[in-house]
N, C-alpha and C. Protein backbone atom coordinates (compact mmCIF):
# COMPACT_ATOMS: atom_id res chain seq x y z
N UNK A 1 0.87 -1.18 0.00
CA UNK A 1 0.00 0.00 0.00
C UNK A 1 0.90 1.23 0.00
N UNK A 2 1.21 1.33 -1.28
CA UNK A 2 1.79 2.87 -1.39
C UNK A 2 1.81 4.16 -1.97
N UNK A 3 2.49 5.07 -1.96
CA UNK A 3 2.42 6.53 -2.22
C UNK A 3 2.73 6.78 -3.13
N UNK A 4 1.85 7.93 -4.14
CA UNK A 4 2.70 8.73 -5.06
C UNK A 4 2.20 9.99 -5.21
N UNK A 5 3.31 10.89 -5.41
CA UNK A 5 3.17 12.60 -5.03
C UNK A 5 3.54 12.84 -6.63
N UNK A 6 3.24 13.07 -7.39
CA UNK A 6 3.53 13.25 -8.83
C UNK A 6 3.22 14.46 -9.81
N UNK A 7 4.04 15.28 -10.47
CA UNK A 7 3.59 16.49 -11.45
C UNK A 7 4.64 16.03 -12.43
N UNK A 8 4.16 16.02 -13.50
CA UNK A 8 4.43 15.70 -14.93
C UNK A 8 4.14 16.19 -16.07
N UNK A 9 4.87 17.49 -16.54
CA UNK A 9 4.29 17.80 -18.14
C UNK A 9 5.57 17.88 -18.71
N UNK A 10 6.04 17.05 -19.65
CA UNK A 10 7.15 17.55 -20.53
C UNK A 10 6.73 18.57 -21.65
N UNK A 11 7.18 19.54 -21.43
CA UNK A 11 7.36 20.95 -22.58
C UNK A 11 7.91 20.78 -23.77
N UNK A 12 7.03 21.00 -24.60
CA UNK A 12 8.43 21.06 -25.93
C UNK A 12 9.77 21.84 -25.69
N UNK A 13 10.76 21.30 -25.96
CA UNK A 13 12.05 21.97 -25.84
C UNK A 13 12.24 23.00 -26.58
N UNK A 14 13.23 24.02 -26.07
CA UNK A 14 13.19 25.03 -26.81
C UNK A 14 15.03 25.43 -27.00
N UNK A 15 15.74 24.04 -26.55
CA UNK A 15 17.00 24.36 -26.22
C UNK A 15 17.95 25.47 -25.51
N UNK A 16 16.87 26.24 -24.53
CA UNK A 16 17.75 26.73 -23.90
C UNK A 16 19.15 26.64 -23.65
N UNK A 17 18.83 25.43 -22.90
CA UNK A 17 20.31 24.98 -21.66
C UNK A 17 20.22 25.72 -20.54
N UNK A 18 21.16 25.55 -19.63
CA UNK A 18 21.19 25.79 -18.22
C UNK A 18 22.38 25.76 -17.92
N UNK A 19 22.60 27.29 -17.15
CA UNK A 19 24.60 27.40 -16.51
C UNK A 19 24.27 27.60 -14.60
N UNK A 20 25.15 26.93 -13.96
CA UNK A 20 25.38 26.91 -12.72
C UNK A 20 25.59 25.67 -11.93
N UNK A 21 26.31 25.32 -11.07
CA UNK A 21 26.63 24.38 -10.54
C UNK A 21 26.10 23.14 -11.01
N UNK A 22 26.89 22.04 -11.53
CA UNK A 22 26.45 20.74 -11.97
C UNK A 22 25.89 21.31 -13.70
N UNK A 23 25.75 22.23 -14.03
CA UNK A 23 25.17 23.16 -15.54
C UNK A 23 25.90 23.01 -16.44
N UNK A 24 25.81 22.81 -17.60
CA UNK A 24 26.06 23.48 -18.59
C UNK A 24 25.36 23.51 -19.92
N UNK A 25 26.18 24.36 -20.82
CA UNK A 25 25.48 24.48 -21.62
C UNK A 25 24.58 23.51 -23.02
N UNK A 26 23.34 23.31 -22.81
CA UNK A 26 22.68 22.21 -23.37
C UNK A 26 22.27 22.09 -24.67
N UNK A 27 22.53 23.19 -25.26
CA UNK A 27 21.40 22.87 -27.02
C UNK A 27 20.66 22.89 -27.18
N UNK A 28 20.39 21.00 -27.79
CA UNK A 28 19.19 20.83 -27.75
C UNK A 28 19.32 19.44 -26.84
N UNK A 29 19.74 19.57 -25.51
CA UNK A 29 20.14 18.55 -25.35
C UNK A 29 19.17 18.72 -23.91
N UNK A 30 18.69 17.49 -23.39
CA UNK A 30 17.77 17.45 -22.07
C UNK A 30 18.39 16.22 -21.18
N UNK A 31 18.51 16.54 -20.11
CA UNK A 31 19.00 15.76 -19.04
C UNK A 31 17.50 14.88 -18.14
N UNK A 32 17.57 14.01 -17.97
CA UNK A 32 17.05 13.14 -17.29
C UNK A 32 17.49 12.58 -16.16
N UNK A 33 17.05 13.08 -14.83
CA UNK A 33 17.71 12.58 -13.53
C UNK A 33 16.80 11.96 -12.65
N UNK A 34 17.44 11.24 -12.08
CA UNK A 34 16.67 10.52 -10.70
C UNK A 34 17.33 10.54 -9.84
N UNK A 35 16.73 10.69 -8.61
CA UNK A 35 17.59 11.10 -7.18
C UNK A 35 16.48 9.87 -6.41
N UNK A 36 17.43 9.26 -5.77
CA UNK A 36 16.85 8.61 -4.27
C UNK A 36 17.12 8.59 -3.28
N UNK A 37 16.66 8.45 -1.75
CA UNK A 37 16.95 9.02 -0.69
C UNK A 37 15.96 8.02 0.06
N UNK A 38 17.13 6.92 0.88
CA UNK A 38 16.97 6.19 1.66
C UNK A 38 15.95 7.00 3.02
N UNK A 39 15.40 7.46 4.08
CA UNK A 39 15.05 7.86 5.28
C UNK A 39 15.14 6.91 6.30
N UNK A 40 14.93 6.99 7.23
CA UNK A 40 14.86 6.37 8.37
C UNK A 40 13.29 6.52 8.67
N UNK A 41 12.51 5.30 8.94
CA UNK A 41 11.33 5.88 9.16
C UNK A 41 10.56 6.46 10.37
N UNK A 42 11.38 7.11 11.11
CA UNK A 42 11.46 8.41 12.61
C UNK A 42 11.07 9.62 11.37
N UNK A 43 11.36 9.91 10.23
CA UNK A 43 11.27 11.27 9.49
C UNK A 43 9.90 11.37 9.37
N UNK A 44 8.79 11.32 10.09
CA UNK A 44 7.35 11.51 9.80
C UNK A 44 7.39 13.11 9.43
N UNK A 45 8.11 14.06 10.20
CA UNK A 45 8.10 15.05 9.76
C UNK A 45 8.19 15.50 8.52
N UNK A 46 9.08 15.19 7.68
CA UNK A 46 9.52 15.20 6.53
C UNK A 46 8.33 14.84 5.38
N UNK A 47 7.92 13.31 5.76
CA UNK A 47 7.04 12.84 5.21
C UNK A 47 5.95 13.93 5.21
N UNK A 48 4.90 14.54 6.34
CA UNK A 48 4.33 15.57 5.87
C UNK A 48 4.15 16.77 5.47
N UNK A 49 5.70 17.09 5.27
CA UNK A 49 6.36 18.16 4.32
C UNK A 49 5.87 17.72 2.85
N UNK A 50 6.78 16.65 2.78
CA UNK A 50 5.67 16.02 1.13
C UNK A 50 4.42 16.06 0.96
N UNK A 51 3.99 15.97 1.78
CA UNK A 51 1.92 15.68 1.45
C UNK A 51 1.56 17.28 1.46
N UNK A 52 2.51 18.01 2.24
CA UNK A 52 2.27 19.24 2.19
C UNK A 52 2.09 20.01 1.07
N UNK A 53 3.76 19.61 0.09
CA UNK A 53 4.15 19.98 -1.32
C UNK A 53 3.42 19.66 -2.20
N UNK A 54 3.09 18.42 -2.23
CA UNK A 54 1.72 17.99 -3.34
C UNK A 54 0.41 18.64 -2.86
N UNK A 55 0.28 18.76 -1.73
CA UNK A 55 -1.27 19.15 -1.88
C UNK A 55 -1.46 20.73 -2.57
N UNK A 56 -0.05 21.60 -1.97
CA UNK A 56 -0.01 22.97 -2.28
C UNK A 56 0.43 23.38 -3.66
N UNK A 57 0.79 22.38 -4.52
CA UNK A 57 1.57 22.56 -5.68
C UNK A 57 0.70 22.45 -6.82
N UNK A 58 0.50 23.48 -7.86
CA UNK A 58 -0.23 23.91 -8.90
C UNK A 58 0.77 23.37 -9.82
N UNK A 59 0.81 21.90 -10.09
CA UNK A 59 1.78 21.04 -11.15
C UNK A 59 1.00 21.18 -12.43
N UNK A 60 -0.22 22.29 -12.80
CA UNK A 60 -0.23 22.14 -14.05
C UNK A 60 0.81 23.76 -14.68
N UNK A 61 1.77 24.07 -14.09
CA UNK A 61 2.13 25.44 -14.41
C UNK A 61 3.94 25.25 -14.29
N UNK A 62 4.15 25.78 -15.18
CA UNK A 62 5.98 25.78 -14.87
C UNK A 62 6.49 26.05 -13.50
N UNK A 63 5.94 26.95 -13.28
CA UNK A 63 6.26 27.87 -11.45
C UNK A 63 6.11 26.27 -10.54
N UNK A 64 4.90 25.44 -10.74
CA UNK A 64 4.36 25.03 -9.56
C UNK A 64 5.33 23.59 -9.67
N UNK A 65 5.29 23.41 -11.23
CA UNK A 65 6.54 22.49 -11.04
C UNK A 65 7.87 22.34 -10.45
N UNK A 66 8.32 23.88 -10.48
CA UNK A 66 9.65 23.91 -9.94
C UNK A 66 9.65 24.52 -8.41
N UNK A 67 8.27 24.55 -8.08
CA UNK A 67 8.15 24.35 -6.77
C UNK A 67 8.27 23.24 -5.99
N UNK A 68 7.55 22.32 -6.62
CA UNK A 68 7.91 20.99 -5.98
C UNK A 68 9.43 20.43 -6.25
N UNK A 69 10.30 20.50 -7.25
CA UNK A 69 11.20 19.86 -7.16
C UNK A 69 11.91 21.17 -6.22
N UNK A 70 12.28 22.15 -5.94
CA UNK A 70 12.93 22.61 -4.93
C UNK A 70 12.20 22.64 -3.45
N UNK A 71 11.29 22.42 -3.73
CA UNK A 71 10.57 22.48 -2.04
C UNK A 71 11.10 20.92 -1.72
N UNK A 72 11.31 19.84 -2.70
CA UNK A 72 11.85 18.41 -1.68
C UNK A 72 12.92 18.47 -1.85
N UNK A 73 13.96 19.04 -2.64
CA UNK A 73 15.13 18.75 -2.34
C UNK A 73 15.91 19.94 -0.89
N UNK A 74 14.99 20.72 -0.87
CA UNK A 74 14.75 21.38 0.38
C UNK A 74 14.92 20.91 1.70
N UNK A 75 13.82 20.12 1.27
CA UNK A 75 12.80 19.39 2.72
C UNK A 75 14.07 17.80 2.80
N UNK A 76 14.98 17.38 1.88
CA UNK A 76 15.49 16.26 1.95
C UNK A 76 16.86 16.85 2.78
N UNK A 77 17.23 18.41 1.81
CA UNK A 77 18.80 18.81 2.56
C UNK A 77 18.52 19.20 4.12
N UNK A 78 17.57 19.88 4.71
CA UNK A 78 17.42 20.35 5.45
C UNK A 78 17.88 18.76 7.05
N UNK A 79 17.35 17.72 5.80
CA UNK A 79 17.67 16.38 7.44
C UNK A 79 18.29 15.60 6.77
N UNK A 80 19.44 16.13 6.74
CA UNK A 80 20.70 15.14 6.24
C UNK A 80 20.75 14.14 7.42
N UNK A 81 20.62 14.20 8.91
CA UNK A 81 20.51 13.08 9.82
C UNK A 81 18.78 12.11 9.47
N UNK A 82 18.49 12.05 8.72
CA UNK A 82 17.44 11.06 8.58
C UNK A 82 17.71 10.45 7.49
N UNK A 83 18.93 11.08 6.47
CA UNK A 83 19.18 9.91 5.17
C UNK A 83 20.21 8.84 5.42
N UNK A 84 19.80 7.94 5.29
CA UNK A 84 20.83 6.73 5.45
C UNK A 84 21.45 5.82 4.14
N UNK A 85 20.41 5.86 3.02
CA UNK A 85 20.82 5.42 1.53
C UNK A 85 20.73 6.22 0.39
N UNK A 86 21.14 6.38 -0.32
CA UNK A 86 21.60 7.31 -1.54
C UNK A 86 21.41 6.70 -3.14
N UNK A 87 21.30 7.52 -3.86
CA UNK A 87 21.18 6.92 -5.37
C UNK A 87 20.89 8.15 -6.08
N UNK A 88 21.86 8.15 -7.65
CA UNK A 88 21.65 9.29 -8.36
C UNK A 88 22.22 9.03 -9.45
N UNK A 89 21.23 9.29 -10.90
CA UNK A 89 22.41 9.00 -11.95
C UNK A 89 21.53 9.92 -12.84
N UNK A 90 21.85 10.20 -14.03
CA UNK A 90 21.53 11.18 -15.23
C UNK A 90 22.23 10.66 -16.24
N UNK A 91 20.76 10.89 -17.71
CA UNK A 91 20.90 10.39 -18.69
C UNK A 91 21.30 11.65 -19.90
N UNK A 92 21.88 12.06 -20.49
CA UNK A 92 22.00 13.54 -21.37
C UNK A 92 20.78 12.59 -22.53
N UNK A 93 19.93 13.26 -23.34
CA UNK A 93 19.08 12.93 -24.30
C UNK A 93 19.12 14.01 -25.66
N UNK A 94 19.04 13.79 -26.86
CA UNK A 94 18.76 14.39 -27.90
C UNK A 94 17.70 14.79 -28.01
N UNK A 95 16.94 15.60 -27.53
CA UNK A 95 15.36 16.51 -27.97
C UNK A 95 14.50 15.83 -27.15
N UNK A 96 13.05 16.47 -27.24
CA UNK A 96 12.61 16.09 -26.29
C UNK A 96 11.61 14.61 -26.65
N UNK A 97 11.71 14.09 -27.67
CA UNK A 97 11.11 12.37 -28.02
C UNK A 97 12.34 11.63 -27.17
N UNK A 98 13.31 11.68 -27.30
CA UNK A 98 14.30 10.49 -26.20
C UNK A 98 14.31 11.06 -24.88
N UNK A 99 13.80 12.26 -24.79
CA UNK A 99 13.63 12.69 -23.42
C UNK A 99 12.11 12.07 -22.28
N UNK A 100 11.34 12.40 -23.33
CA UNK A 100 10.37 11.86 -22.61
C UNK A 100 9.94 10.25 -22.32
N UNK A 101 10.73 9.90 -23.23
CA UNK A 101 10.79 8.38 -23.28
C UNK A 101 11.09 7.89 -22.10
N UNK A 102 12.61 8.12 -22.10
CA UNK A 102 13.69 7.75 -20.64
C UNK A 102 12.78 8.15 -19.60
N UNK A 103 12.21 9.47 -19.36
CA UNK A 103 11.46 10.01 -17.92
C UNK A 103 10.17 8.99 -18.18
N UNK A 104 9.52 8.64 -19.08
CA UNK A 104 8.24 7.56 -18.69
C UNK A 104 8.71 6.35 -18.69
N UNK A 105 10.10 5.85 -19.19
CA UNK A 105 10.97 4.44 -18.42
C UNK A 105 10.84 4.52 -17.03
N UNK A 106 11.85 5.63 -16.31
CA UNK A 106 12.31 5.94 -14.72
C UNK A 106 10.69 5.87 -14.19
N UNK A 107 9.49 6.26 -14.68
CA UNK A 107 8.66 6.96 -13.89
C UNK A 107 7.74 5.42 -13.84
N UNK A 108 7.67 4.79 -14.74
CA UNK A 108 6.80 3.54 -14.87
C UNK A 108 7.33 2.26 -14.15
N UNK A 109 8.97 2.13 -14.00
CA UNK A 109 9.88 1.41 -13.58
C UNK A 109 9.28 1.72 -11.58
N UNK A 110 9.68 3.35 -11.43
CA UNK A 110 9.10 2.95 -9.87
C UNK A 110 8.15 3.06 -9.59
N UNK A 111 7.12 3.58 -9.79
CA UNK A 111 5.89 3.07 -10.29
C UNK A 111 4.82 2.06 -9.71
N UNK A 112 5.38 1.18 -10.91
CA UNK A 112 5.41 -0.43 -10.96
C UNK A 112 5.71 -0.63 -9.80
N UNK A 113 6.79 -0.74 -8.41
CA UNK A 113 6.62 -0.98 -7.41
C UNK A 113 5.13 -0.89 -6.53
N UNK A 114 4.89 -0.07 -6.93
CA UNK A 114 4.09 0.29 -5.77
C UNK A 114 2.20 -0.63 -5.56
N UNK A 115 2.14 -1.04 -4.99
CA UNK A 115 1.01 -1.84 -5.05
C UNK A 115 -0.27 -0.66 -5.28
N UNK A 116 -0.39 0.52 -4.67
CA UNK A 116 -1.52 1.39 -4.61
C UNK A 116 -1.05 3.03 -4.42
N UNK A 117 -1.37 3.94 -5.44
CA UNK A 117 -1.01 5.21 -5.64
C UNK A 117 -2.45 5.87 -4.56
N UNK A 118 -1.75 6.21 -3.14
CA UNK A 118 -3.10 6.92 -2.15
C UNK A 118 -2.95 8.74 -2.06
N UNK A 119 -1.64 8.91 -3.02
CA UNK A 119 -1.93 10.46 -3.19
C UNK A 119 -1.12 10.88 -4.03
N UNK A 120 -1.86 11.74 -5.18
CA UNK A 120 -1.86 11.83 -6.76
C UNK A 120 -2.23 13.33 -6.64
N UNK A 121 -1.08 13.77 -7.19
CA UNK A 121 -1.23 15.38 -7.80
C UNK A 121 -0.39 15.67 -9.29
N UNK A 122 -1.57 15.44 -10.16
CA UNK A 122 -0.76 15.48 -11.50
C UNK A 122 -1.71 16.37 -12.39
N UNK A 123 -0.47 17.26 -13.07
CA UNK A 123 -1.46 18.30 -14.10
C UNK A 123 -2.64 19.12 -12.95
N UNK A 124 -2.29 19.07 -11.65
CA UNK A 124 -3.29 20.43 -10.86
C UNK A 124 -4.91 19.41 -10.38
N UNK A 125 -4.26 17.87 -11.00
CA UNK A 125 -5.82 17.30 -10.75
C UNK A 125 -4.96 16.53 -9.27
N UNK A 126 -6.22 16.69 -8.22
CA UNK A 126 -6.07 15.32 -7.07
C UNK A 126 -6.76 14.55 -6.40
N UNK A 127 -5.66 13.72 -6.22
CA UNK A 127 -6.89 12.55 -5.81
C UNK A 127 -5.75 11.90 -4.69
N UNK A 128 -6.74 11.43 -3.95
CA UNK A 128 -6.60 10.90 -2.09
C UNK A 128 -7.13 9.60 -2.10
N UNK A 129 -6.39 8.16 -1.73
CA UNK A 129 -7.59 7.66 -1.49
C UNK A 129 -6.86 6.95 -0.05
N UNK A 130 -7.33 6.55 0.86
CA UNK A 130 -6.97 5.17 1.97
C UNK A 130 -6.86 3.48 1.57
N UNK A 131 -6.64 3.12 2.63
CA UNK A 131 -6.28 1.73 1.98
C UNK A 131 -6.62 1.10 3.63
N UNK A 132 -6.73 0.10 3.24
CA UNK A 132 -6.73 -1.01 4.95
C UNK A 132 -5.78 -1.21 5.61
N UNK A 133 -4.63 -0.20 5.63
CA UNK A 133 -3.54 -0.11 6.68
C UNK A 133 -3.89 -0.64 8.31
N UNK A 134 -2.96 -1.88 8.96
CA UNK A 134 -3.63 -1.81 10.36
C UNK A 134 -2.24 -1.09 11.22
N UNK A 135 -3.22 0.07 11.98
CA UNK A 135 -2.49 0.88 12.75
C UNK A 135 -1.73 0.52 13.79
N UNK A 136 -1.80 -0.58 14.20
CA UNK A 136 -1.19 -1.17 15.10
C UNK A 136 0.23 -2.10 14.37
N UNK A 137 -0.09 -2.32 13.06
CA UNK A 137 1.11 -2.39 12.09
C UNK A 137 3.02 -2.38 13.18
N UNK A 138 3.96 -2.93 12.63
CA UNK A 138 4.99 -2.60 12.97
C UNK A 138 5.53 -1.64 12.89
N UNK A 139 6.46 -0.74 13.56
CA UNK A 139 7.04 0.45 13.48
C UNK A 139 7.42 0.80 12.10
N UNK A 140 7.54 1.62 11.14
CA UNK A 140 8.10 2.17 9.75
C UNK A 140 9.32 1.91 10.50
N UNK A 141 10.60 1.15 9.34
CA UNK A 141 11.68 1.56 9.50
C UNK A 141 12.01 2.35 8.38
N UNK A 142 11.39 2.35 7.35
CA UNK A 142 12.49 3.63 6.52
C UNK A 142 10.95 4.32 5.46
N UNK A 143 11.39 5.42 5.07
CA UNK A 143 11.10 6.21 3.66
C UNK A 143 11.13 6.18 2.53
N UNK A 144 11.25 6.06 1.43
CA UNK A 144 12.13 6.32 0.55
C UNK A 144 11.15 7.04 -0.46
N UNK A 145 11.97 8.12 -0.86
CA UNK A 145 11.90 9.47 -1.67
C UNK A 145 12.53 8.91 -3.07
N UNK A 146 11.67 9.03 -4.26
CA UNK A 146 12.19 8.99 -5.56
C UNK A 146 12.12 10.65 -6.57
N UNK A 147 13.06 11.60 -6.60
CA UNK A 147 12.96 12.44 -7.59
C UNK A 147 12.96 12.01 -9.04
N UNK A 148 12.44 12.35 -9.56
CA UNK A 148 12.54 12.01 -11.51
C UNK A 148 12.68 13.60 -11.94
N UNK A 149 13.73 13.94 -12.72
CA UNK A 149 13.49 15.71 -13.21
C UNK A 149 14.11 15.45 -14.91
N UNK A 150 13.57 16.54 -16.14
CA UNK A 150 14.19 16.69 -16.94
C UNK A 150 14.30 17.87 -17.13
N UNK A 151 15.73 18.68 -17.02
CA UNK A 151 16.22 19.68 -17.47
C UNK A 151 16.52 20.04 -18.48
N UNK A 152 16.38 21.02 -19.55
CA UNK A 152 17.36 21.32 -20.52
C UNK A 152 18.99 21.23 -20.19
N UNK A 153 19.72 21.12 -20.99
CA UNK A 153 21.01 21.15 -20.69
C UNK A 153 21.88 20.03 -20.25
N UNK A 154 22.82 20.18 -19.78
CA UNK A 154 23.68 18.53 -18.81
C UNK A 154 23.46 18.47 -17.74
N UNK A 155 22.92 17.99 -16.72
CA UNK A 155 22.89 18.26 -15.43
C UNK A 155 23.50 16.86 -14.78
N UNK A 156 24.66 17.15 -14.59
CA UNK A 156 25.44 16.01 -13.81
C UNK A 156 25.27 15.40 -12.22
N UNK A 157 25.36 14.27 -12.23
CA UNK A 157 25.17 13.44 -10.97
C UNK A 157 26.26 12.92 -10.04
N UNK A 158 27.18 13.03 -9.19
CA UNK A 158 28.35 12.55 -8.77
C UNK A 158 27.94 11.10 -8.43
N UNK A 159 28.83 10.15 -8.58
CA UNK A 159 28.25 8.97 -7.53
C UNK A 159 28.25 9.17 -6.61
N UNK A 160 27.14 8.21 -5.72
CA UNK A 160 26.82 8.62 -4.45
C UNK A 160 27.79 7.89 -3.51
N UNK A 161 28.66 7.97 -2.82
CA UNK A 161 29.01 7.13 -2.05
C UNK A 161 29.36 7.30 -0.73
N UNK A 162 28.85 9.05 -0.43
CA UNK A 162 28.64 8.80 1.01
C UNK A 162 27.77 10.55 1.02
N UNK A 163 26.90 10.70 2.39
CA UNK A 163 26.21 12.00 2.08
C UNK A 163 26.66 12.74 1.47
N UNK A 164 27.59 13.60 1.48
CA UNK A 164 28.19 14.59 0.78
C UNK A 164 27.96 14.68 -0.81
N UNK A 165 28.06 13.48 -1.15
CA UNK A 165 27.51 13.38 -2.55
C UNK A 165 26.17 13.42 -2.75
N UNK A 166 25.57 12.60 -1.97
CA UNK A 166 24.15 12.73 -1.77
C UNK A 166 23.79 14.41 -2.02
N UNK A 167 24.11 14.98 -0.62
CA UNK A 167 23.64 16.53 -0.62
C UNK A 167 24.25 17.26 -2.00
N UNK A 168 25.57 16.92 -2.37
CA UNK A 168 26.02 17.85 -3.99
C UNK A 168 24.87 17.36 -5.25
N UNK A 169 24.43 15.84 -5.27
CA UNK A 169 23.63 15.78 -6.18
C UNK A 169 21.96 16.66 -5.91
N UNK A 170 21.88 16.54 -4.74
CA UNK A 170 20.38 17.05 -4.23
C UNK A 170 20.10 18.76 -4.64
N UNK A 171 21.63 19.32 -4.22
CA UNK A 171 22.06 21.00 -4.48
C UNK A 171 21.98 21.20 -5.84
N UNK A 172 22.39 20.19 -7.04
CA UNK A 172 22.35 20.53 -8.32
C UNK A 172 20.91 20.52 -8.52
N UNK A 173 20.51 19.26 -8.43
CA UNK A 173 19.30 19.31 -8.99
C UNK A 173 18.13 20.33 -8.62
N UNK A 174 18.40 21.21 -7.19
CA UNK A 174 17.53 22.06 -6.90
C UNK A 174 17.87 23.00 -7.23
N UNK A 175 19.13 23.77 -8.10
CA UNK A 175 19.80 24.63 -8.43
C UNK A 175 18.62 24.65 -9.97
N UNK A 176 18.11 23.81 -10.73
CA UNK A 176 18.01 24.09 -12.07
C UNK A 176 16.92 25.24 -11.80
N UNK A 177 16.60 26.08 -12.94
CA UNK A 177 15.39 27.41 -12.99
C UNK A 177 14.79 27.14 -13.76
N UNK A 178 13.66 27.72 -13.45
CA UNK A 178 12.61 27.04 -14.11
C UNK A 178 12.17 27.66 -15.01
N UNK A 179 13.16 28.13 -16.25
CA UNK A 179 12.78 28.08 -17.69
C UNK A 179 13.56 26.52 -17.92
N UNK A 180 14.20 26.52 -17.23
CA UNK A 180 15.08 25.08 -17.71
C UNK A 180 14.31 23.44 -17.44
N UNK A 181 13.35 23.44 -16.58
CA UNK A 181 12.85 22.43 -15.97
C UNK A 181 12.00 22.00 -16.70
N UNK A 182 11.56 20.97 -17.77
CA UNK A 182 10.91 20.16 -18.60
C UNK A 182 9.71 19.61 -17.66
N UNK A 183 10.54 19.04 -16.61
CA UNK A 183 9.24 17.90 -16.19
C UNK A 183 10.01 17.36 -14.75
N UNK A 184 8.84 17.34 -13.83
CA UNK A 184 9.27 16.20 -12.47
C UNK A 184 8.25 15.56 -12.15
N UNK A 185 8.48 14.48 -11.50
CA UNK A 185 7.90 13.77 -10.42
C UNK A 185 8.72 13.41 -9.60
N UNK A 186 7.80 13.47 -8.80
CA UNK A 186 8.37 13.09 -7.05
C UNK A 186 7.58 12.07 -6.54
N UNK A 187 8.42 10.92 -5.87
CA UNK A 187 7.37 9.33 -5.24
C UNK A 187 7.97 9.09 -3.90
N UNK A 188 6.92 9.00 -2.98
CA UNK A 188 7.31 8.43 -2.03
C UNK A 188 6.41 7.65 -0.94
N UNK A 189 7.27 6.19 -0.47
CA UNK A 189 6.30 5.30 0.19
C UNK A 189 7.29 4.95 1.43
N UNK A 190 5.87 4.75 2.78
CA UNK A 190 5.03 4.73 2.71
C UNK A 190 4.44 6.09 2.93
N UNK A 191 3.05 6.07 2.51
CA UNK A 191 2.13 7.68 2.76
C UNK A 191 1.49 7.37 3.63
N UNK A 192 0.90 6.17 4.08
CA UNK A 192 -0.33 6.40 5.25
C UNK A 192 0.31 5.96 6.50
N UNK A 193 -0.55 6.70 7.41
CA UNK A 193 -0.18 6.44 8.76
C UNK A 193 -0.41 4.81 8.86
N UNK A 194 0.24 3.86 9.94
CA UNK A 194 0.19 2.48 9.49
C UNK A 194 0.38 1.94 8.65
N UNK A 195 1.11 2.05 7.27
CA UNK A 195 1.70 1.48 6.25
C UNK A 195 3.26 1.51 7.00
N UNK A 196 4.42 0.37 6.16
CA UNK A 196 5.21 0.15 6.90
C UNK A 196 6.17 -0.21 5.43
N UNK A 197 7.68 0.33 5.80
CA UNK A 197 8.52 -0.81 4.42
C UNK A 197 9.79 -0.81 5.73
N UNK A 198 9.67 -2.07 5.70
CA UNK A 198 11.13 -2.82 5.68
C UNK A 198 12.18 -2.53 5.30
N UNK A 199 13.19 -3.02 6.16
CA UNK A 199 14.55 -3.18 5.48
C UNK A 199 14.57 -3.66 4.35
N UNK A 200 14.22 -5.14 4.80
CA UNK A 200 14.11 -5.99 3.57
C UNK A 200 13.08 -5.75 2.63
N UNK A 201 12.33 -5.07 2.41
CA UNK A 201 11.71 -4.35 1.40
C UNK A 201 12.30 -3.30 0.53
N UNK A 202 13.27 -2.85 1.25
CA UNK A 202 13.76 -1.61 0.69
C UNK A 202 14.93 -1.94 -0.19
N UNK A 203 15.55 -2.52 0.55
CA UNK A 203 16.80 -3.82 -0.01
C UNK A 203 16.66 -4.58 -1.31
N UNK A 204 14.95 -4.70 -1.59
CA UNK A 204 14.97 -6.38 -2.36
C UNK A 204 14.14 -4.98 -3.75
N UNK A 205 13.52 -3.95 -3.43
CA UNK A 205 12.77 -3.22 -4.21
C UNK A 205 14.22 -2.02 -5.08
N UNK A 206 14.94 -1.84 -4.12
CA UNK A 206 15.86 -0.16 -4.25
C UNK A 206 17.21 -0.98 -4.24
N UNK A 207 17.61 -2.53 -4.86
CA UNK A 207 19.19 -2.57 -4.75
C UNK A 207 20.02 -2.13 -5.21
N UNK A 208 19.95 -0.78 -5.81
CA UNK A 208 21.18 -0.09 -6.46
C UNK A 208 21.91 1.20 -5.36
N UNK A 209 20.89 1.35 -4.24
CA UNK A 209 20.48 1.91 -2.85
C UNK A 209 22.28 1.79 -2.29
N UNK A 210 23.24 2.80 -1.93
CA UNK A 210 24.07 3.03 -1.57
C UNK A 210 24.00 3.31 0.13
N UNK A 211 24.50 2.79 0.83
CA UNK A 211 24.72 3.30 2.39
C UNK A 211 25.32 3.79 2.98
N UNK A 212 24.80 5.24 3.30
CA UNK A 212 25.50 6.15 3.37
C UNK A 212 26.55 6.24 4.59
């Protein structure tokens, strides 16, 4: 029983590009990134920072898009003590047909995990639903946060192999502006109070998952 917080419009490209940290100059060239972020599941706070961002976020508008991708990479830097696993890589793409492709690969790929989407904000439309969570359930041990973004331009990913990289990839990707920002989604499970993921859930679903 899980979550998804989602805004999605890819723009026709217009080749801008994008200059500043992790930047450069793009063409017609669009970057495709995914960021993941292990939590500890003590971050309830955090967690309704997200429900916060989707509920408040007008994802049918450029502005509201690049609200949400800087309001979580925000809400992720701000508790560097609640991340414990890491993951980040970027694809450079030729225009925006191999662009949108790769971002509905990444976006269908995690996705597909999830047994039940209980909160949906896409294109400004939403929808809520519950599920038969039992509250008495085992303690959450972890979070996990999936960014998906496509930028104009290169937007580079360091490997992750210990926070520091984590937080440099999290800083780029919240660095892009939003003439540059194509498209995001943001996923994260679990959403309901009494839903629960495992270690071994997290392990057997996220093994490319680095420890930080």
């Amino acid at each position: 029983m899980l979550a998804l917080a989602a805004s999605n419009a890819l723009r026709n490209a217009t080749g801008r590009g994008g200059f500043g940290d992790g930047l450069s100059a793009g063409g017609d060239s669009i970057s495709v990134v995914k960021i993941q972020v292990g939590l500890l599941g003590s971050a309830r706070a955090l967690q309704k920072d997200l429900e916060r961002i989707a509920d408040k976020a007008d994802t049918s508008s450029p502005d509201g898009l690049h609200f949400v991708l800087s309001e979580t990479a925000l809400a992720l830097l701000r508790n560097p003590e609640y991340c414990v696993y890491g993951y980040a890589a970027s694809k450079v793409c030729r225009g925006p047909e191999q662009a949108e492709e790769t971002f509905n690969d990444y976006s269908i790929d995690e996705r597909g995990k999830f047994e039940k989407e209980t909160l949906v904000n896409v294109n400004a439309r939403r929808r809520a639903e519950t599920v038969g969570v039992d509250p008495a359930a085992d303690t959450n041990d972890y979070i996990l946060v999936t960014i998906i973004a496509a930028a104009d331009g290169g937007v580079k990913m360091p490997d992750i192999t210990d926070a520091n990289d984590l937080k440099t990839a999290l800083k780029r990707l919240g660095a892009v502006r939003v003439e540059a920002l194509q498209a995001v989604e943001v996923l994260w499970t679990p959403q309901e109070d009494g839903d629960v993921l495992t270690q071994t859930e997290l392990l057997r679903d996220y093994p490319i998952l680095v420890n930080l």
